[in-house]
ModelCIF file with pLDDT and N, C-alpha, C, O atoms, coordinates in Angstrom:
data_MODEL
#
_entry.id   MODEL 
#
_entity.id                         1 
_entity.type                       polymer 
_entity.pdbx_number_of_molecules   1 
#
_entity_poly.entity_id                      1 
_entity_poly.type                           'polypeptide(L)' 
_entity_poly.nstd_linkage                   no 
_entity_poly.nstd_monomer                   no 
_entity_poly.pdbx_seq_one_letter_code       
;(UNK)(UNK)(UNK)(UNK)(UNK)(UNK)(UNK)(UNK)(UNK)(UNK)(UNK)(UNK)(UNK)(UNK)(UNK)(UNK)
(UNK)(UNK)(UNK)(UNK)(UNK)(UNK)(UNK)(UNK)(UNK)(UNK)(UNK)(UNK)(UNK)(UNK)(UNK)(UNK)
(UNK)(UNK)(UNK)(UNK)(UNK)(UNK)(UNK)(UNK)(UNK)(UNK)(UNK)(UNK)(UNK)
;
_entity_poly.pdbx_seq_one_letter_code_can   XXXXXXXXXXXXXXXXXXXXXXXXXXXXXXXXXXXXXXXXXXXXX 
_entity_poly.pdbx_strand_id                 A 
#
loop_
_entity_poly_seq.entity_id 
_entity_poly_seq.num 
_entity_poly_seq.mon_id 
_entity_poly_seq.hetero 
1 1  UNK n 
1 2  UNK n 
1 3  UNK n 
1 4  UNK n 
1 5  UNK n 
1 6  UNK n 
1 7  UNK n 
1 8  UNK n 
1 9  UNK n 
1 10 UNK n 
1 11 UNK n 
1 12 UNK n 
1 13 UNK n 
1 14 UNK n 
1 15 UNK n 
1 16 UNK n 
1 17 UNK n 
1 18 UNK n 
1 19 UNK n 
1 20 UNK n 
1 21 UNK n 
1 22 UNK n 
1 23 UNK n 
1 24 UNK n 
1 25 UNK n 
1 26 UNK n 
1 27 UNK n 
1 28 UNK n 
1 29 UNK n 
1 30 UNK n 
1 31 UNK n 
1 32 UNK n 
1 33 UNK n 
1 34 UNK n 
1 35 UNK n 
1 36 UNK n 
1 37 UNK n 
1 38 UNK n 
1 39 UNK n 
1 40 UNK n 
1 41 UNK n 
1 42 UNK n 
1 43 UNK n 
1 44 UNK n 
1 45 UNK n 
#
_struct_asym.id          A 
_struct_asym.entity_id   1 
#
loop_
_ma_qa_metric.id 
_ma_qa_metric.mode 
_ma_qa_metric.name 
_ma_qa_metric.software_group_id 
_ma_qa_metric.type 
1 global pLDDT . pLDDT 
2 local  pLDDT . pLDDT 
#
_ma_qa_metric_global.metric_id      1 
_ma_qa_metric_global.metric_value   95.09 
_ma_qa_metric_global.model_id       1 
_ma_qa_metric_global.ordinal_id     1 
#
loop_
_ma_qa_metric_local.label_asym_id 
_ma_qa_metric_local.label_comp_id 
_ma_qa_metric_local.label_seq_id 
_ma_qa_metric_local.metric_id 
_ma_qa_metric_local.metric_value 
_ma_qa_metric_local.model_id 
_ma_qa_metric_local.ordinal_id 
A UNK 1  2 98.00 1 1  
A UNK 2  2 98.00 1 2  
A UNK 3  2 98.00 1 3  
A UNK 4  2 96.00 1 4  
A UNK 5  2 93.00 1 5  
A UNK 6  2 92.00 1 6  
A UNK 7  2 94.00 1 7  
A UNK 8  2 95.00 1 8  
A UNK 9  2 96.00 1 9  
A UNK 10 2 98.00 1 10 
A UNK 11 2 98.00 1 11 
A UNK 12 2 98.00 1 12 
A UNK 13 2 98.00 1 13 
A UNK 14 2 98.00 1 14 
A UNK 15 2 97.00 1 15 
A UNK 16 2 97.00 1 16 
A UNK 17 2 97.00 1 17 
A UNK 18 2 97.00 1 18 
A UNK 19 2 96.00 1 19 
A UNK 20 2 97.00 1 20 
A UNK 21 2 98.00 1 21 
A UNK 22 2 97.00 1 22 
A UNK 23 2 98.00 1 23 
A UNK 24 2 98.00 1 24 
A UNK 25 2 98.00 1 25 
A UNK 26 2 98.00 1 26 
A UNK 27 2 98.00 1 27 
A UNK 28 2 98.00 1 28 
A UNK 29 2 96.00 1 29 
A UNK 30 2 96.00 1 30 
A UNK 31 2 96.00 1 31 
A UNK 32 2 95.00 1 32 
A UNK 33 2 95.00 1 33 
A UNK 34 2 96.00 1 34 
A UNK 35 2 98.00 1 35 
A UNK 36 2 98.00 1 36 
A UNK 37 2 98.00 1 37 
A UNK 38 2 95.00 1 38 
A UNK 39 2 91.00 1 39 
A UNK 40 2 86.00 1 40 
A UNK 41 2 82.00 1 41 
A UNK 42 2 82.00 1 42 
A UNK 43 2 84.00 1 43 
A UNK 44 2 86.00 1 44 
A UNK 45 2 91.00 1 45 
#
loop_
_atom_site.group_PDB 
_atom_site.id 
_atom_site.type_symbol 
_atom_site.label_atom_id 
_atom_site.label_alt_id 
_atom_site.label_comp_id 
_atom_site.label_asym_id 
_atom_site.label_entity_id 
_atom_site.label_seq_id 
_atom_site.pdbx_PDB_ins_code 
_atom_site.Cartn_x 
_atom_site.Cartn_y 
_atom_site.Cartn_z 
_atom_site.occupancy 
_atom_site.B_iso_or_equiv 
_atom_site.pdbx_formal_charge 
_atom_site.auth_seq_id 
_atom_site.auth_comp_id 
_atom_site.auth_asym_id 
_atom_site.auth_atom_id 
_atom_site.pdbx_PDB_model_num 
ATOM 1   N N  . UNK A 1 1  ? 0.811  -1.217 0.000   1.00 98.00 ? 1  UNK A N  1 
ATOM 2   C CA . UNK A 1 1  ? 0.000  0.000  0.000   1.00 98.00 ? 1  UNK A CA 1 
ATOM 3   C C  . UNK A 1 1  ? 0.841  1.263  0.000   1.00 98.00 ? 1  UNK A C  1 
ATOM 4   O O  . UNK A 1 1  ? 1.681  1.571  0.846   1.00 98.00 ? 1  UNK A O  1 
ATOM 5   N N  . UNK A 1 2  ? 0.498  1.923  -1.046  1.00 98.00 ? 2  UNK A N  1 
ATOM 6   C CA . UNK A 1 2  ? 1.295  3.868  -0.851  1.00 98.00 ? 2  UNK A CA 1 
ATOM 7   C C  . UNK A 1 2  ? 0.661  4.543  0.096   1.00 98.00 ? 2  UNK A C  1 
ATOM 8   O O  . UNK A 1 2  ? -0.541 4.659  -0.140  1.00 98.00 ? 2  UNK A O  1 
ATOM 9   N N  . UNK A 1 3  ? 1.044  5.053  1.127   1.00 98.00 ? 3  UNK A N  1 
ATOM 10  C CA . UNK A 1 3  ? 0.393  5.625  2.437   1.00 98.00 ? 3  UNK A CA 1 
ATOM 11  C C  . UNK A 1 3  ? 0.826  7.289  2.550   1.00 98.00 ? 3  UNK A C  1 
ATOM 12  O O  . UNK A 1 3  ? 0.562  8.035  3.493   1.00 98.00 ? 3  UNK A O  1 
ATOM 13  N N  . UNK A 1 4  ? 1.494  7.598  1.427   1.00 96.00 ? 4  UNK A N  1 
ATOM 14  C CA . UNK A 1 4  ? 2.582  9.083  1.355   1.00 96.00 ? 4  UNK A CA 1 
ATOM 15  C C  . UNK A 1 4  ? 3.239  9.508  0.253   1.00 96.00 ? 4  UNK A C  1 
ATOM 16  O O  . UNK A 1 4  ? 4.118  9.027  -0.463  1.00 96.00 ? 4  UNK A O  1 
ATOM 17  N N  . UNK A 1 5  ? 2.562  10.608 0.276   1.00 93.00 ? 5  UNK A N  1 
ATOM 18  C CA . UNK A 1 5  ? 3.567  11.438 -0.771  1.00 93.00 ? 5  UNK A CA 1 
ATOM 19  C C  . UNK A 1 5  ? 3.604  12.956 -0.665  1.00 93.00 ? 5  UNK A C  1 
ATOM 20  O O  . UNK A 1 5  ? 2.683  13.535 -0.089  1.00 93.00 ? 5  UNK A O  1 
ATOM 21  N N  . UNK A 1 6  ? 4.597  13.610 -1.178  1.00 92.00 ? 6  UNK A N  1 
ATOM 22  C CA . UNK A 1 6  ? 4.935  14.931 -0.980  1.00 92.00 ? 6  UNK A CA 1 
ATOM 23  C C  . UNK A 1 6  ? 5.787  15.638 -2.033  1.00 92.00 ? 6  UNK A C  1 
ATOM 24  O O  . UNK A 1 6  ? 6.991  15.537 -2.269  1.00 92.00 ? 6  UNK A O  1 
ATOM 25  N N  . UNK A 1 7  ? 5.010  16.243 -2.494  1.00 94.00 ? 7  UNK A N  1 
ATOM 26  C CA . UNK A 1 7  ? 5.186  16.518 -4.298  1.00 94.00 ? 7  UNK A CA 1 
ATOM 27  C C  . UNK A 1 7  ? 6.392  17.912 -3.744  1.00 94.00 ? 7  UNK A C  1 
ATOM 28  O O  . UNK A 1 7  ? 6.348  18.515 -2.671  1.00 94.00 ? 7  UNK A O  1 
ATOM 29  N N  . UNK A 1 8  ? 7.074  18.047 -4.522  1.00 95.00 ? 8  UNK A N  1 
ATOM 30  C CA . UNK A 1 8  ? 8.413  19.581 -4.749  1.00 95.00 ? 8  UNK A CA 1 
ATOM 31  C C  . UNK A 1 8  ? 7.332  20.587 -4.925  1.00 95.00 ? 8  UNK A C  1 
ATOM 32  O O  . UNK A 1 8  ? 6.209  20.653 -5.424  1.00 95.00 ? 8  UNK A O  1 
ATOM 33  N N  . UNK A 1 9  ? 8.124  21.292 -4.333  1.00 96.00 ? 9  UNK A N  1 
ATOM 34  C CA . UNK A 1 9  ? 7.707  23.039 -4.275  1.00 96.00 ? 9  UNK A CA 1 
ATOM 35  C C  . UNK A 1 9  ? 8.608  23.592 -5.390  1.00 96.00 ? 9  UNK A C  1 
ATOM 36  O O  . UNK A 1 9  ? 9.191  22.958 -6.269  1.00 96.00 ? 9  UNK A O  1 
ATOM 37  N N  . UNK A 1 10 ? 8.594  24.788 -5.182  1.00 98.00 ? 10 UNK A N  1 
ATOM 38  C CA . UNK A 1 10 ? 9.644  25.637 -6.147  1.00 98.00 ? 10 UNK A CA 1 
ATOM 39  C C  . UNK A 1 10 ? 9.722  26.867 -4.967  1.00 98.00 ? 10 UNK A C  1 
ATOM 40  O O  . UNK A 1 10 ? 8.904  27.787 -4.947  1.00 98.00 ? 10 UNK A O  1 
ATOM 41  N N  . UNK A 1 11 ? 10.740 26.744 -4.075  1.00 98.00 ? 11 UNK A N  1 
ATOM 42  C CA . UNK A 1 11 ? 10.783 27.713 -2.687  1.00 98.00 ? 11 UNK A CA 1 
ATOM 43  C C  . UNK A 1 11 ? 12.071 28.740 -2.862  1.00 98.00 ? 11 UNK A C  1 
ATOM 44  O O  . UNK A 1 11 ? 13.124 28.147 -3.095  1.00 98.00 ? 11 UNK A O  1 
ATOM 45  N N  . UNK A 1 12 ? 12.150 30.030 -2.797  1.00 98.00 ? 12 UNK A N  1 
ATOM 46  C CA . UNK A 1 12 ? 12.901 30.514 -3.039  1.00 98.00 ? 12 UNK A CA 1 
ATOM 47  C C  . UNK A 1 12 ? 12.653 31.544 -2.052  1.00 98.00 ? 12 UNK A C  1 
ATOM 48  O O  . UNK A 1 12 ? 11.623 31.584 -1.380  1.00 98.00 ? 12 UNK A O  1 
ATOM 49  N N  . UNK A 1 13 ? 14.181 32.884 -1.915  1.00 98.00 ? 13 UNK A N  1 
ATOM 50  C CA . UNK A 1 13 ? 13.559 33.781 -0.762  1.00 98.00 ? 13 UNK A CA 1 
ATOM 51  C C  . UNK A 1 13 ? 12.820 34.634 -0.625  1.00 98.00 ? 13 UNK A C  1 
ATOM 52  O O  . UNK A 1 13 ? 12.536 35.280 -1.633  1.00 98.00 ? 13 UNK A O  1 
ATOM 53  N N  . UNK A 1 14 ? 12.287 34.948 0.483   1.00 98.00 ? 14 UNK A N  1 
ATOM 54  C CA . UNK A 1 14 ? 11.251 36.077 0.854   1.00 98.00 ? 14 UNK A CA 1 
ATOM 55  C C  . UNK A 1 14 ? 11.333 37.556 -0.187  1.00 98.00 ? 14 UNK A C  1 
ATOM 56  O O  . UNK A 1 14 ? 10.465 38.377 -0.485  1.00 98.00 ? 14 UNK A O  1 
ATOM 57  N N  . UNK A 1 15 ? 12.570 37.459 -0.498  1.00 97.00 ? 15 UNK A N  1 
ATOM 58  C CA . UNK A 1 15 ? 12.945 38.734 -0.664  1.00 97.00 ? 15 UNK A CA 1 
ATOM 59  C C  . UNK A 1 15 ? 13.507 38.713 -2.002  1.00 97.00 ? 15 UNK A C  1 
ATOM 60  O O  . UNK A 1 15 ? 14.270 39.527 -2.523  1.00 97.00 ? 15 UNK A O  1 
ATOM 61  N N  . UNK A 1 16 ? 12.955 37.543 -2.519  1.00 97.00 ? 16 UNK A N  1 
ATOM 62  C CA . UNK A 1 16 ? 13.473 37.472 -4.159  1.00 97.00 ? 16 UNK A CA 1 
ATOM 63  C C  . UNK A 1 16 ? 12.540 37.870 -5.035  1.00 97.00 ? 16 UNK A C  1 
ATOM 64  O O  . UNK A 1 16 ? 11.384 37.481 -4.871  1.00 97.00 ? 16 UNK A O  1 
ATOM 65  N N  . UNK A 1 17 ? 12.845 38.641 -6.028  1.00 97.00 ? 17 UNK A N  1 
ATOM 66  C CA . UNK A 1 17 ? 11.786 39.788 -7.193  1.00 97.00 ? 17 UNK A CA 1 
ATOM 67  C C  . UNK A 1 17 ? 10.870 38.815 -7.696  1.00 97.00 ? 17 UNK A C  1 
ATOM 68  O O  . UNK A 1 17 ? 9.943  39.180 -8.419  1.00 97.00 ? 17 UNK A O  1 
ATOM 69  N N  . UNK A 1 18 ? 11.028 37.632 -7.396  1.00 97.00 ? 18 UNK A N  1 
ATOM 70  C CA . UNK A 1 18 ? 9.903  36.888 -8.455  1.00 97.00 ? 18 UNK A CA 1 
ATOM 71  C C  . UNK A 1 18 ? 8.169  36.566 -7.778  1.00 97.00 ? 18 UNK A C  1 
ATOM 72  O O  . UNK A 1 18 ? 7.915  35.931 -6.755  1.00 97.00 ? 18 UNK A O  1 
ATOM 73  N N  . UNK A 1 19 ? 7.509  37.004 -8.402  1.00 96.00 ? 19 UNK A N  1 
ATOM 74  C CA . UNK A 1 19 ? 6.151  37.164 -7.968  1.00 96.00 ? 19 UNK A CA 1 
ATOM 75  C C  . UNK A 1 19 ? 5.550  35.597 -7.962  1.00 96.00 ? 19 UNK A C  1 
ATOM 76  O O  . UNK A 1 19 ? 4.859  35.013 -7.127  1.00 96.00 ? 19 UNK A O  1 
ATOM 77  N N  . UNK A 1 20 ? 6.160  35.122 -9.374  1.00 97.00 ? 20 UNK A N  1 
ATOM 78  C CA . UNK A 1 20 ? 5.452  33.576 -9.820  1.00 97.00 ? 20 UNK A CA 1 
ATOM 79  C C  . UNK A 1 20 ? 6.624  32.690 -10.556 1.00 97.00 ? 20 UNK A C  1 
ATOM 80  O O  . UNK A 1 20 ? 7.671  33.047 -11.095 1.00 97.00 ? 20 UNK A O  1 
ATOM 81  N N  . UNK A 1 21 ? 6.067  31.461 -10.375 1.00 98.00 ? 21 UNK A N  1 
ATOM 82  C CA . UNK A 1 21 ? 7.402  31.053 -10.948 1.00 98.00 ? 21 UNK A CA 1 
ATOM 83  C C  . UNK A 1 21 ? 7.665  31.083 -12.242 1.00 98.00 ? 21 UNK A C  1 
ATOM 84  O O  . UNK A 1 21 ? 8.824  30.874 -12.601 1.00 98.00 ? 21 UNK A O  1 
ATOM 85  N N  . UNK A 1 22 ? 6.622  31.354 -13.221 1.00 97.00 ? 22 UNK A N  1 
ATOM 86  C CA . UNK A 1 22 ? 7.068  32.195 -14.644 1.00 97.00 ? 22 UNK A CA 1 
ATOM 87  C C  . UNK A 1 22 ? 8.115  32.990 -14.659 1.00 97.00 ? 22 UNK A C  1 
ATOM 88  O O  . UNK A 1 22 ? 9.175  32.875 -15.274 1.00 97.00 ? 22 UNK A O  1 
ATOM 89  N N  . UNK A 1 23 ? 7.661  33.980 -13.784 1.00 98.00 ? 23 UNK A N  1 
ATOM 90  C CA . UNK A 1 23 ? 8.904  34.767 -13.583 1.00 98.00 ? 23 UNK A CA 1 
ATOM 91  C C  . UNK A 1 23 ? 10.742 34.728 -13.434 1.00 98.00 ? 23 UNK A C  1 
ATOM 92  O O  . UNK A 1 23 ? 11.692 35.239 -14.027 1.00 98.00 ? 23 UNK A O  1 
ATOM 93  N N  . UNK A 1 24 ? 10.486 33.593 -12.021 1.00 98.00 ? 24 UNK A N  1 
ATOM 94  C CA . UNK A 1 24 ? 11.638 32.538 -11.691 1.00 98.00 ? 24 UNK A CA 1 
ATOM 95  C C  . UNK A 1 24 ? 12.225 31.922 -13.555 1.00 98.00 ? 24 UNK A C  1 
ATOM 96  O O  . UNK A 1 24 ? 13.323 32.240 -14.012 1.00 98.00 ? 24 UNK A O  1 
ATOM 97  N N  . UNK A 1 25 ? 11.212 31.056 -14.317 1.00 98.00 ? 25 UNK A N  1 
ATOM 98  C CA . UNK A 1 25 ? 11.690 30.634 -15.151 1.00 98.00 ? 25 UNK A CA 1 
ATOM 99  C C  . UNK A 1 25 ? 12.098 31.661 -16.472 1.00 98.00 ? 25 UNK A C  1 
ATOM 100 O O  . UNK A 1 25 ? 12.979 31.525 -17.321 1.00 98.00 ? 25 UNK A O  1 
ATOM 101 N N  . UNK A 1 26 ? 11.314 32.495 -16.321 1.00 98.00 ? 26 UNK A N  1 
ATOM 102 C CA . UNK A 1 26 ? 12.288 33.751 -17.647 1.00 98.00 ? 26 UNK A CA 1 
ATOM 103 C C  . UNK A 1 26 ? 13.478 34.173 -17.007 1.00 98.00 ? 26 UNK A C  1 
ATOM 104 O O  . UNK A 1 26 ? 14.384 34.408 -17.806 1.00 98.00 ? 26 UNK A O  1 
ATOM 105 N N  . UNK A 1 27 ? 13.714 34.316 -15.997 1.00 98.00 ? 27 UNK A N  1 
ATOM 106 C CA . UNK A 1 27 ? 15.156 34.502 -15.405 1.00 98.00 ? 27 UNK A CA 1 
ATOM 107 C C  . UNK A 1 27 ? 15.897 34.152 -15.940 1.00 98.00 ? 27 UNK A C  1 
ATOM 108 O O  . UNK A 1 27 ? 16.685 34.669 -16.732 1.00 98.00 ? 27 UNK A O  1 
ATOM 109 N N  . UNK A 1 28 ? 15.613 32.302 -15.242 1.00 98.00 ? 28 UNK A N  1 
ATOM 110 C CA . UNK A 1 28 ? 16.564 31.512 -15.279 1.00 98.00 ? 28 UNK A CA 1 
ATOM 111 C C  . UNK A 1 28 ? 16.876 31.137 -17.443 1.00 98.00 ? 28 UNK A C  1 
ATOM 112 O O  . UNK A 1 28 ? 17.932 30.709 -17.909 1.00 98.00 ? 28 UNK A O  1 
ATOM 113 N N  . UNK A 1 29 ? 15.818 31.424 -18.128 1.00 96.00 ? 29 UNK A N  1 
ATOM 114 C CA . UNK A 1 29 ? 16.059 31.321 -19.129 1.00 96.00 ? 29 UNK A CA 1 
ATOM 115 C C  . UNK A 1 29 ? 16.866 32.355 -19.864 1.00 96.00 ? 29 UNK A C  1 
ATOM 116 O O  . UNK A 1 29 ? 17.542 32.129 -20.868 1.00 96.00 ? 29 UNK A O  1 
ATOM 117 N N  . UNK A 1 30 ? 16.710 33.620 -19.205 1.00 96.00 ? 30 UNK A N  1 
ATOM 118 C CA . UNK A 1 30 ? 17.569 35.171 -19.925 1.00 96.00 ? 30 UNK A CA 1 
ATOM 119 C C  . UNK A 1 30 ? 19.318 34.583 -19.203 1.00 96.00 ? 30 UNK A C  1 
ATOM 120 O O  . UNK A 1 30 ? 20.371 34.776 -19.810 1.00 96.00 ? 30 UNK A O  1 
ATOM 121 N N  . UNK A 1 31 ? 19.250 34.082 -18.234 1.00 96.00 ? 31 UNK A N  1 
ATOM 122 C CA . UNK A 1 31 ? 20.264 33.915 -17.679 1.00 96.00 ? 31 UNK A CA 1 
ATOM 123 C C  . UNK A 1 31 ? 21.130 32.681 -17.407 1.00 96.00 ? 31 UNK A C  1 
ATOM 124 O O  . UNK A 1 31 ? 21.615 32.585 -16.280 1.00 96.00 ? 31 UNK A O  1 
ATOM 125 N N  . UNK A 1 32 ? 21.416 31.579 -18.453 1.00 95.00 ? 32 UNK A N  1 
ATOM 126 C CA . UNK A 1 32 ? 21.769 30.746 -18.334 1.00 95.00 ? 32 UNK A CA 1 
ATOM 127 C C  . UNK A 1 32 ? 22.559 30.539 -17.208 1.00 95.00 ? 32 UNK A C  1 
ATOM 128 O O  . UNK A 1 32 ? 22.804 31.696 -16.867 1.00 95.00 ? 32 UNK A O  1 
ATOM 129 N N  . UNK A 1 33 ? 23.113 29.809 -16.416 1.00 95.00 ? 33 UNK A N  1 
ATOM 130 C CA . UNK A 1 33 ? 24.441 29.450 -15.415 1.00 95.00 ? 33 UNK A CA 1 
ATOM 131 C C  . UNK A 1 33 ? 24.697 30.213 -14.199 1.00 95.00 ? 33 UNK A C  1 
ATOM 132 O O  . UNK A 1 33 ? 25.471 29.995 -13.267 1.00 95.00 ? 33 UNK A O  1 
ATOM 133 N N  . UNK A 1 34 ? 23.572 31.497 -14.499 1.00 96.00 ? 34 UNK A N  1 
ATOM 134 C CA . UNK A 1 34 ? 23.431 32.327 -12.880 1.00 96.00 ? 34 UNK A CA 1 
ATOM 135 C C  . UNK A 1 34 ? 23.055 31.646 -11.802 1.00 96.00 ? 34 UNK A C  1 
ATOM 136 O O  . UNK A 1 34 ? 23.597 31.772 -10.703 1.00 96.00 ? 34 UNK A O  1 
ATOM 137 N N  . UNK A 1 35 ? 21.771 30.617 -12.139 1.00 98.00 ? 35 UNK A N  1 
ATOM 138 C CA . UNK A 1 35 ? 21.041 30.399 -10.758 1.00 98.00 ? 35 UNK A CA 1 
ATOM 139 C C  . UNK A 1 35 ? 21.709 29.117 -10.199 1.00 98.00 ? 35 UNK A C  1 
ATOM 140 O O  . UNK A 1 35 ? 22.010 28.300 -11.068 1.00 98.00 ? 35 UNK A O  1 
ATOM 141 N N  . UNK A 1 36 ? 22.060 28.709 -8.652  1.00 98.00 ? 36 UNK A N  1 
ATOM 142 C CA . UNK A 1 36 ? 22.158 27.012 -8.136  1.00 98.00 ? 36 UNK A CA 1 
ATOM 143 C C  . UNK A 1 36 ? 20.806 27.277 -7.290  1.00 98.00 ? 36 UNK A C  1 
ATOM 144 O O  . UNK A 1 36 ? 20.099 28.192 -6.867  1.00 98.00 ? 36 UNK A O  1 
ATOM 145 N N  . UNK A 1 37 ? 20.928 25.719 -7.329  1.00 98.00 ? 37 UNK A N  1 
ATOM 146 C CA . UNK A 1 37 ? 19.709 25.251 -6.581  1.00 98.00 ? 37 UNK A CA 1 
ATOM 147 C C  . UNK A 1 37 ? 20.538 24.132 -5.566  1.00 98.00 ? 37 UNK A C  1 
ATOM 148 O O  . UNK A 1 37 ? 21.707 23.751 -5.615  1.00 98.00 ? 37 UNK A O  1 
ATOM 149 N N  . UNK A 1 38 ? 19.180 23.695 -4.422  1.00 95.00 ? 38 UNK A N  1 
ATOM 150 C CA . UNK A 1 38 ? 20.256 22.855 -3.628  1.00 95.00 ? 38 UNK A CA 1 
ATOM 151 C C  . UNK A 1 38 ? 18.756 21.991 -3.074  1.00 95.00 ? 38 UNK A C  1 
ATOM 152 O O  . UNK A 1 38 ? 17.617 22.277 -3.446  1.00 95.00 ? 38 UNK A O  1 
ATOM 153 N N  . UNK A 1 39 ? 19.107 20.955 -2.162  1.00 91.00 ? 39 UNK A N  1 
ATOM 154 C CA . UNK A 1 39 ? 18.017 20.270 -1.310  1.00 91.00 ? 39 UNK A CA 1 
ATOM 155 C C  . UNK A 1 39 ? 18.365 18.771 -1.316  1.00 91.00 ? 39 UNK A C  1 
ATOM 156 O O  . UNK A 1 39 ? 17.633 17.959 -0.749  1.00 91.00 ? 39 UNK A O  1 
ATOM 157 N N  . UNK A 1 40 ? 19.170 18.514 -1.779  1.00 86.00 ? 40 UNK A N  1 
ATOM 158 C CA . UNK A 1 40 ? 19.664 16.803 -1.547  1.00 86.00 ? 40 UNK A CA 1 
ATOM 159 C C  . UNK A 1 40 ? 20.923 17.234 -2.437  1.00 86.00 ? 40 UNK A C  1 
ATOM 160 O O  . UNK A 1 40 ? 21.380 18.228 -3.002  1.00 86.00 ? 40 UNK A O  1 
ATOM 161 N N  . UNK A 1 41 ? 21.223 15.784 -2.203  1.00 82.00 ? 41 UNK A N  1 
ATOM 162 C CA . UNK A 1 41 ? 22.555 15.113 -3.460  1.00 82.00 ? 41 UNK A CA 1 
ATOM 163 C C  . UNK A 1 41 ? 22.425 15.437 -4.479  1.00 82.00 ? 41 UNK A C  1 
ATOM 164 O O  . UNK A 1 41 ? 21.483 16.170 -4.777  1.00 82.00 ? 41 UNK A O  1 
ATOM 165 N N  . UNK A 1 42 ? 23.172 15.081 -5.236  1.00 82.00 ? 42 UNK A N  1 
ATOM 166 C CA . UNK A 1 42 ? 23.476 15.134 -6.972  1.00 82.00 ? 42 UNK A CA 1 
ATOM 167 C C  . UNK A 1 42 ? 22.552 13.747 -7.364  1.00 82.00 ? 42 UNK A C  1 
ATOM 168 O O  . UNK A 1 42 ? 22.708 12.629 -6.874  1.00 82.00 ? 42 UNK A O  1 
ATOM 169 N N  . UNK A 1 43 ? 21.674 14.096 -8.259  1.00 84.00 ? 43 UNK A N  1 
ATOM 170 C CA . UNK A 1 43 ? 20.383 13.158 -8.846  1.00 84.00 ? 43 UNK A CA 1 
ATOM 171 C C  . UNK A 1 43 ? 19.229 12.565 -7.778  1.00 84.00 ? 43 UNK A C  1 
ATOM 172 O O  . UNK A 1 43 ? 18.273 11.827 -8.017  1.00 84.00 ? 43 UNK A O  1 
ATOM 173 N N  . UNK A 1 44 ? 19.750 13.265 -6.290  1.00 86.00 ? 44 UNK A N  1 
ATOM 174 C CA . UNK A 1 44 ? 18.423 13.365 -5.613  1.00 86.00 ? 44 UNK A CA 1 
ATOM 175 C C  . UNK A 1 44 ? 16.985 13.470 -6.139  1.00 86.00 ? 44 UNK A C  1 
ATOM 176 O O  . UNK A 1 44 ? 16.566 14.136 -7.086  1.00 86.00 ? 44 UNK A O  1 
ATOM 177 N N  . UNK A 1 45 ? 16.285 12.601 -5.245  1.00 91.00 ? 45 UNK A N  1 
ATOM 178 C CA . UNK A 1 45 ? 14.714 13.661 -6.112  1.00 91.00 ? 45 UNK A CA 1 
ATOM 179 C C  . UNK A 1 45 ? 14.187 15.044 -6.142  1.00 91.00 ? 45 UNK A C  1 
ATOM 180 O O  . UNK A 1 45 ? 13.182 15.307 -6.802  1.00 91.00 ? 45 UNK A O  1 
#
């Protein structure tokens, strides 16, 4: 039986310009290699 699950967010800071994560993603698209991300290992889920 599956008893749990807990789907990813997209969490970033309080105080970061992005309203939505559209936003977040035209960034990250105008800006190739600017953004890291973090929350586990390398090929974590």
């Amino acid at each position: 039986g599956l008893v749990n699950a807990d789907p990813a967010g997209v969490q970033v800071r309080a105080d970061a310009p992005y309203k939505n994560v559209q936003d977040l993603l035209a960034a990250i698209k105008a800006n190739p290699g600017k953004f890291k991300a973090s929350g586990t290992g390398q090929g974590g889920i």
